[in-house]
Protein backbone atom coordinates (compact mmCIF):
# COMPACT_ATOMS: atom_id res chain seq x y z
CA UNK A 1 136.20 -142.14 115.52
CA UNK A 2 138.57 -140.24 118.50
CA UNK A 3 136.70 -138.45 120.67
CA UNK A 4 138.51 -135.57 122.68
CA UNK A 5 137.43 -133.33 125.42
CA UNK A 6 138.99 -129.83 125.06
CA UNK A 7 138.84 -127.95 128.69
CA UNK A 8 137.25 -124.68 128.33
CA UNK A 9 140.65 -122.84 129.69
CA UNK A 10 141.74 -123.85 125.74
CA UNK A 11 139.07 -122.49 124.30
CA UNK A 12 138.55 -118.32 124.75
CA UNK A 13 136.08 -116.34 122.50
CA UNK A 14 135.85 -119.33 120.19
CA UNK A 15 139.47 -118.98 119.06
CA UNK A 16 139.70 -122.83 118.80
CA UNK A 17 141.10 -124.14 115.10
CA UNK A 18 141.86 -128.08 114.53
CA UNK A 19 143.26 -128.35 111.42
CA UNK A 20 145.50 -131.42 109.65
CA UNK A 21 149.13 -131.07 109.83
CA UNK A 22 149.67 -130.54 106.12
CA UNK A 23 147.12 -127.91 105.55
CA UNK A 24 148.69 -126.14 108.86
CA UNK A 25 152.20 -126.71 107.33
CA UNK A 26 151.19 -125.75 103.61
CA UNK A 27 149.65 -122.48 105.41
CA UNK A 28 153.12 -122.15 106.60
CA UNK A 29 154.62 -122.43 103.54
CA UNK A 30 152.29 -119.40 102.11
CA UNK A 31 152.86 -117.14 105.15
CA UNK A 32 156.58 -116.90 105.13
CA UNK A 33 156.49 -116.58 101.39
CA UNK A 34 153.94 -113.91 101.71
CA UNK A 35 156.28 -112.16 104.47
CA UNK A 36 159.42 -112.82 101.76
CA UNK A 37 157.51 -111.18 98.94
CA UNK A 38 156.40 -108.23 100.81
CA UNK A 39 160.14 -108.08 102.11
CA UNK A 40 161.07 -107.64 98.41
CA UNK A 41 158.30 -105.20 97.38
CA UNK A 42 159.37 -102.61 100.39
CA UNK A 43 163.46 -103.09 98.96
CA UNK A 44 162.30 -102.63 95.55
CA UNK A 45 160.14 -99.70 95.98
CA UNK A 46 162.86 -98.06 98.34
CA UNK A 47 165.84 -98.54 95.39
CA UNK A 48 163.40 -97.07 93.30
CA UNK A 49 162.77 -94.10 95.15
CA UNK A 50 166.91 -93.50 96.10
CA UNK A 51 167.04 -94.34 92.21
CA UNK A 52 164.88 -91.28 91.70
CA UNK A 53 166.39 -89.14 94.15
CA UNK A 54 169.73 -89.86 92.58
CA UNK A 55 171.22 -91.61 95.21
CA UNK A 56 173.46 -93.93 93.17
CA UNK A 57 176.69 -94.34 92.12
CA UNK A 58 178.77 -95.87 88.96
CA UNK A 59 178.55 -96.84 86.24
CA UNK A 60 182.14 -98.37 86.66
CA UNK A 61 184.65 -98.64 84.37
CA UNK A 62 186.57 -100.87 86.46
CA UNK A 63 186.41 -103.38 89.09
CA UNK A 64 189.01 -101.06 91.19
CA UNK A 65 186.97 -98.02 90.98
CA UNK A 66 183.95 -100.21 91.89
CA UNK A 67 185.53 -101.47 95.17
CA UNK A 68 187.14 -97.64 95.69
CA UNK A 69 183.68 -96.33 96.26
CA UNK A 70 182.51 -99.50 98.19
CA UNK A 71 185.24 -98.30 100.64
CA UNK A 72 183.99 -94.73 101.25
C-alpha cells in the first residue's frame, strides 16, 4: 500500500476528493453531456416559444424562395 502525505495548504474546509481516473473521467463524460442536454432543452423551448409567437417563416415552395428569405 502507497502512503502519501497531503500538506494542509491542499486541503481547505475538507474540500479534498481522491478519486480513480476512470470514475473522474466517466464523471466527465456525464457533465458535458448534462451541459449538452440542457443546451438543447433552452433551444428547444426558445423555438417553441418564437413558434408560438409566430416568428417563423415558409413553408417554401422552392429552394429559391427558401434562400430569398435566408438573405433578408
Amino acid at each position: 500500500m502507497i502512503t502519501m502525505t497531503i500538506s494542509k495548504n491542499f486541503i481547505k474546509n475538507d474540500d479534498l476528493v481522491l478519486l480513480p481516473k476512470k470514475v473522474y473521467e466517466s464523471l466527465l463524460s456525464v457533465a458535458s453531456k448534462k451541459t449538452f442536454f440542457q443546451n438543447i432543452d433552452q433551444d428547444t423551448f426558445e423555438s417553441i416559444l418564437e413558434y408560438k409567437q409566430g416568428k417563423i417563416v415558409g413553408p417554401f415552395k422552392s429552394v429559391a424562395s427558401l434562400r430569398k428569405s435566408l438573405e433578408n
